[in-house]
C-alpha atoms as a PDB file:
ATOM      1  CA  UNK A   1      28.843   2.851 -17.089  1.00  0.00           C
ATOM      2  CA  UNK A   2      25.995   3.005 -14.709  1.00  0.00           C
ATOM      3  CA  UNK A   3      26.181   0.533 -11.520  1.00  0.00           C
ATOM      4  CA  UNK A   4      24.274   0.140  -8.255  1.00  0.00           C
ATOM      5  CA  UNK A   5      24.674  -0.502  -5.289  1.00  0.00           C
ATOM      6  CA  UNK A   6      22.018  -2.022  -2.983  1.00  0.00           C
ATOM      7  CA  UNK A   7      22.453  -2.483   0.820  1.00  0.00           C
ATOM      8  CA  UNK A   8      20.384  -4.383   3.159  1.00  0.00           C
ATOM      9  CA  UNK A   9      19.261  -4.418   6.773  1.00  0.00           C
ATOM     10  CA  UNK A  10      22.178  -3.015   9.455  1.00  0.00           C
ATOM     11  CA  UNK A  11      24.287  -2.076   6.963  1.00  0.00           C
ATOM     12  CA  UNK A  12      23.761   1.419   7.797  1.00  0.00           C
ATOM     13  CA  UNK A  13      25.795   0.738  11.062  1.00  0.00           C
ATOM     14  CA  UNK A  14      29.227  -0.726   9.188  1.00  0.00           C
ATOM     15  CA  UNK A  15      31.874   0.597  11.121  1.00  0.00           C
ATOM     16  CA  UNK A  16      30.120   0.614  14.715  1.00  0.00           C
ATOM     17  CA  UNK A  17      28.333  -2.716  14.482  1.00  0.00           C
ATOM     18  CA  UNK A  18      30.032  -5.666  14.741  1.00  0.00           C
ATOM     19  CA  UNK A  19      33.479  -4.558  13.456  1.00  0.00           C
ATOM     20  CA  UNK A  20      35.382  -7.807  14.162  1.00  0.00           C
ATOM     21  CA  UNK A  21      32.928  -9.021  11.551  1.00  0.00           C
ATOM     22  CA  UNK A  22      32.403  -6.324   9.442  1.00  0.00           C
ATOM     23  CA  UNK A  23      35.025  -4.194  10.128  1.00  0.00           C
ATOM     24  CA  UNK A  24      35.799  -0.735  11.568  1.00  0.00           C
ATOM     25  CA  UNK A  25      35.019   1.426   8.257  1.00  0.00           C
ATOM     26  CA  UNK A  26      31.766   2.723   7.337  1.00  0.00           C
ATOM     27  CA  UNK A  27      30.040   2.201   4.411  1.00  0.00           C
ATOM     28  CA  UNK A  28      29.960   5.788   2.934  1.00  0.00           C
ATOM     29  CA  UNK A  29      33.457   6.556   3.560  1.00  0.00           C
ATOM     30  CA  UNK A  30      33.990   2.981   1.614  1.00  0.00           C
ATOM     31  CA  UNK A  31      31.679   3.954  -1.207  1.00  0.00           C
ATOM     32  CA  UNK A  32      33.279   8.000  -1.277  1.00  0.00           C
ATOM     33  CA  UNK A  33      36.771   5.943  -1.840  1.00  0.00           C
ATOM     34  CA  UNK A  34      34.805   3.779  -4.904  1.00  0.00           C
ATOM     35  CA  UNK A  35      33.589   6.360  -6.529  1.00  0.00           C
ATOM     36  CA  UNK A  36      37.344   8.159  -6.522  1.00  0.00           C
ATOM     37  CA  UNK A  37      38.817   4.973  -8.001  1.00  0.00           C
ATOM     38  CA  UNK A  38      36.501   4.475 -10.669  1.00  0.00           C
ATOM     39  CA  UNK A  39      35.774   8.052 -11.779  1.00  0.00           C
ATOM     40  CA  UNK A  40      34.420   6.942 -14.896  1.00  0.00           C
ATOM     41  CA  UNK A  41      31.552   4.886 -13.818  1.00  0.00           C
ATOM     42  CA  UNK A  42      28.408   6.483 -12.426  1.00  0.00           C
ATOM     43  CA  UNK A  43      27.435   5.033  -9.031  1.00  0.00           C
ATOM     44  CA  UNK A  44      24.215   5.358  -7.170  1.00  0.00           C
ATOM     45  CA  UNK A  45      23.774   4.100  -3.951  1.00  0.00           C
ATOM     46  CA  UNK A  46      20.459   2.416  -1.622  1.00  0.00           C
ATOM     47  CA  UNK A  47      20.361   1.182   1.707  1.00  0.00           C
ATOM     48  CA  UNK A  48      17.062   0.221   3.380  1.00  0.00           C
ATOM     49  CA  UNK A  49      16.358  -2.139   6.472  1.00  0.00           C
ATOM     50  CA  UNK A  50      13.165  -2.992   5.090  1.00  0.00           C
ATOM     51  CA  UNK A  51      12.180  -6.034   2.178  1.00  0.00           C
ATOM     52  CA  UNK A  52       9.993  -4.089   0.019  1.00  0.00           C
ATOM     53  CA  UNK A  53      12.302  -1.218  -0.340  1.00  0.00           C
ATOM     54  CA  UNK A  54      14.618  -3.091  -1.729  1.00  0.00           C
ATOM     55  CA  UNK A  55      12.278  -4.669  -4.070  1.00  0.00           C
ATOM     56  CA  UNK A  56      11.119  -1.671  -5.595  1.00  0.00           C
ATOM     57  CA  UNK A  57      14.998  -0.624  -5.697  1.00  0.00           C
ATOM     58  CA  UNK A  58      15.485  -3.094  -7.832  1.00  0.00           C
ATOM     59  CA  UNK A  59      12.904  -2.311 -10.057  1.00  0.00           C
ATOM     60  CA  UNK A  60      13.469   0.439 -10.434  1.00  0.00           C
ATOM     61  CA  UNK A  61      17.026   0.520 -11.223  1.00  0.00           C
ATOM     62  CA  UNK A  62      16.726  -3.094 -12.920  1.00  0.00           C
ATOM     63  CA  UNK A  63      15.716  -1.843 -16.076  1.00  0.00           C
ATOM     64  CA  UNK A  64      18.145   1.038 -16.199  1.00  0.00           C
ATOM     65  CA  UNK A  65      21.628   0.542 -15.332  1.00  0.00           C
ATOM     66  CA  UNK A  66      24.427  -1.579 -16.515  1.00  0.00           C
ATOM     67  CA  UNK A  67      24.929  -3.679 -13.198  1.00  0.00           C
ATOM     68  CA  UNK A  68      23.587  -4.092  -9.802  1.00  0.00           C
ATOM     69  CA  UNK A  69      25.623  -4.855  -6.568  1.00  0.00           C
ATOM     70  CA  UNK A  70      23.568  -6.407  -3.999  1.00  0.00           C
ATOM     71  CA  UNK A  71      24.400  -7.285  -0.469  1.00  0.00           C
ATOM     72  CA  UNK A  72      20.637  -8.194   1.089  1.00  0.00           C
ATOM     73  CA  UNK A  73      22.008  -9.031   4.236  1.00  0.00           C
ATOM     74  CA  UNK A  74      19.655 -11.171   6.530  1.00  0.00           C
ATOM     75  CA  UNK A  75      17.116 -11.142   3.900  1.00  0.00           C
ATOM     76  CA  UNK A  76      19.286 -13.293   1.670  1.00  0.00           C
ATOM     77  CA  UNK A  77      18.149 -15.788   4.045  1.00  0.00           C
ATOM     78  CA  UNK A  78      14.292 -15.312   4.082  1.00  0.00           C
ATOM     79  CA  UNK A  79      13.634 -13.404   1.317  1.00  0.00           C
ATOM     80  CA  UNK A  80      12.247 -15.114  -1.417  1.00  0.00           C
ATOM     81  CA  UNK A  81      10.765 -11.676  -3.007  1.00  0.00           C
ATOM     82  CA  UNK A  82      14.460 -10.185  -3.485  1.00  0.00           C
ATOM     83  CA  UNK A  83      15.361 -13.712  -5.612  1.00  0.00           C
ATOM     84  CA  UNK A  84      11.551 -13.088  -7.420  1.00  0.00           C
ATOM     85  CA  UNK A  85      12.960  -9.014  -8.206  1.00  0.00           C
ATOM     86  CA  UNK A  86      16.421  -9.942  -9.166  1.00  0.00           C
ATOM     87  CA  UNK A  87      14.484 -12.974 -11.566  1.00  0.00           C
ATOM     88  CA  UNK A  88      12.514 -10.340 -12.958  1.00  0.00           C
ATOM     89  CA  UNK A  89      14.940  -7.492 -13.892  1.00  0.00           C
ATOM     90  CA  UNK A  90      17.318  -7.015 -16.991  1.00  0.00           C
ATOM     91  CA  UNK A  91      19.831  -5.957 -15.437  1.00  0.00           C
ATOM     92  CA  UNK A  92      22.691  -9.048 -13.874  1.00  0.00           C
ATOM     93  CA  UNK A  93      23.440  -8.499 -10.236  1.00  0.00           C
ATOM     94  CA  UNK A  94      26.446  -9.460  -8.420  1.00  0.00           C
ATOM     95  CA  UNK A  95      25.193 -11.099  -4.813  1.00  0.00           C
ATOM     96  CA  UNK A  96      27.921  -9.583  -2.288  1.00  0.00           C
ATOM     97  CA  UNK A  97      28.718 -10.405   1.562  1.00  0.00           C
ATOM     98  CA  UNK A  98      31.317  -8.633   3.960  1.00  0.00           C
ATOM     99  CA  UNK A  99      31.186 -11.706   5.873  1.00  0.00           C
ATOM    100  CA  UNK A 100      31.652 -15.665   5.339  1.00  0.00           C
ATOM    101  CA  UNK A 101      28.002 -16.570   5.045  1.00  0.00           C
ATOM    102  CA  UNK A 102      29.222 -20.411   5.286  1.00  0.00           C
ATOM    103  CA  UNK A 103      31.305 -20.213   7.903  1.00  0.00           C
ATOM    104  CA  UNK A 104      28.536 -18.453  10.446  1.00  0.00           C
ATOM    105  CA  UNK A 105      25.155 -20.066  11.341  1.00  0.00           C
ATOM    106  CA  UNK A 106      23.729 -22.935   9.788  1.00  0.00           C
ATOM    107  CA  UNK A 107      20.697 -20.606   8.672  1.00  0.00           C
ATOM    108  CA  UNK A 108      22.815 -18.347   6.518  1.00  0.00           C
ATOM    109  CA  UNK A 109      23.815 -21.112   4.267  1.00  0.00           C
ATOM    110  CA  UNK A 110      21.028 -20.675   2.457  1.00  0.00           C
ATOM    111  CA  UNK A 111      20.309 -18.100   0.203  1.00  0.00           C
ATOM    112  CA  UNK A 112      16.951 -16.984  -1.835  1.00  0.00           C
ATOM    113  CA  UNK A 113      19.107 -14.694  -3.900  1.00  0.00           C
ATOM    114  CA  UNK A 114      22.365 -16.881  -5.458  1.00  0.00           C
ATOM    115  CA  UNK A 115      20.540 -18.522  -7.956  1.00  0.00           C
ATOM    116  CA  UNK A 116      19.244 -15.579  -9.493  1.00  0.00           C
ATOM    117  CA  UNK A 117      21.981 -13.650  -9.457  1.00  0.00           C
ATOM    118  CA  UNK A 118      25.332 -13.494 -12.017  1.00  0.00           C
ATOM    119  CA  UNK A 119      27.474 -14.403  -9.177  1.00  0.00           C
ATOM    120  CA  UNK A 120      28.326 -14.168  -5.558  1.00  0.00           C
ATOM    121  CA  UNK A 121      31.710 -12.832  -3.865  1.00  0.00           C
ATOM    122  CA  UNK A 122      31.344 -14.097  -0.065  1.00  0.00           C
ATOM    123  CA  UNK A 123      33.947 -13.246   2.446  1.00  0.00           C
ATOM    124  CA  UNK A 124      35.862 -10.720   1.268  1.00  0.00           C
ATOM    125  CA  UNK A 125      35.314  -7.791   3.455  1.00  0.00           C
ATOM    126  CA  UNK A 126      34.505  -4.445   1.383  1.00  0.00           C
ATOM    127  CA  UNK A 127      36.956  -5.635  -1.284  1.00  0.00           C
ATOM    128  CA  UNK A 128      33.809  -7.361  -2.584  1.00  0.00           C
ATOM    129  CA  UNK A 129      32.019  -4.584  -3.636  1.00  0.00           C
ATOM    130  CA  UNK A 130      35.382  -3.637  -5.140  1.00  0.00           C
ATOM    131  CA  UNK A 131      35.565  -6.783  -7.380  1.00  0.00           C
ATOM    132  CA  UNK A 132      32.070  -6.638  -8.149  1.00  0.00           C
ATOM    133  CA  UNK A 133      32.586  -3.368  -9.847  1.00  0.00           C
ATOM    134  CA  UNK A 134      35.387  -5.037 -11.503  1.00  0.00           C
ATOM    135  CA  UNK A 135      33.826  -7.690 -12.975  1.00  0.00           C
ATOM    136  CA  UNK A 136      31.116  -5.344 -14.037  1.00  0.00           C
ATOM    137  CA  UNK A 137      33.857  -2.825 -15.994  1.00  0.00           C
ATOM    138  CA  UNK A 138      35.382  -5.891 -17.125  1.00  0.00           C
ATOM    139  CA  UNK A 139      32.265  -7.505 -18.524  1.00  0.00           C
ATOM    140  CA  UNK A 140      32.006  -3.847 -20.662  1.00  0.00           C
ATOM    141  CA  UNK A 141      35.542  -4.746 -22.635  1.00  0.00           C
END
């Protein structure tokens, strides 16, 4: 199995930014411990603070792989490109936040990207990515 995992803007600072939010680990050490969980899957791995990045992530890896877990940060918010890409691909995408989108600003209640996706784990810290993964094997049985 071949899944992907697709970070958004600030991401790159889990761990340092915001940790009573997002916590205190950072992503790659998170993602090292995933991949020695699940030895059997094949993970890749894309983080970019920028819209179109991600986009073209998505295309590219949309046609390809078994499963794509996305967490577009702010962008779920604005972008309505990243709900156009995910429309567009083959390949079902789990929508995953660290945070409670709903229980922060009134602006994050709205997302571009649930609709399109398979389904969205909200709230749940990195253990989101984690069941994302295990719906994904899951779905393979």
């Amino acid at each position: 199995m071949h899944l992907v995992i697709i970070n958004g803007p600030n991401l790159n600072l889990l761990g340092r930014r915001e940790p009573g939010i997002y916590g205190s680990s950072s992503f790659e050490s998170f993602f090292e411990q995933l991949r020695e969980k699940y030895p059997a899957i094949r993970f890749d791995y894309f983080q970019s603070n920028i819209e179109g990045e991600l986009v073209t992530a998505l295309q590219q890896y949309g046609f390809e792989a078994d499963g794509i877990i996305l967490n577009p940060a702010a962008y779920t918010h604005t972008s309505v490109a990243i709900g156009d890409a995910i429309a567009a691909i083959n390949t079902p995408v789990i929508e995953v936040h660290i945070s409670n989108v709903h229980a922060r600003e009134d602006f994050r209640k709205i997302s571009h990207v649930s609709a399109k996706a398979a389904g969205s784990i909200i709230g749940l810290g990195l253990k989101g990515y984690e069941l994302a993964v295990n719906y994904f094997q899951d779905s393979k049985k």
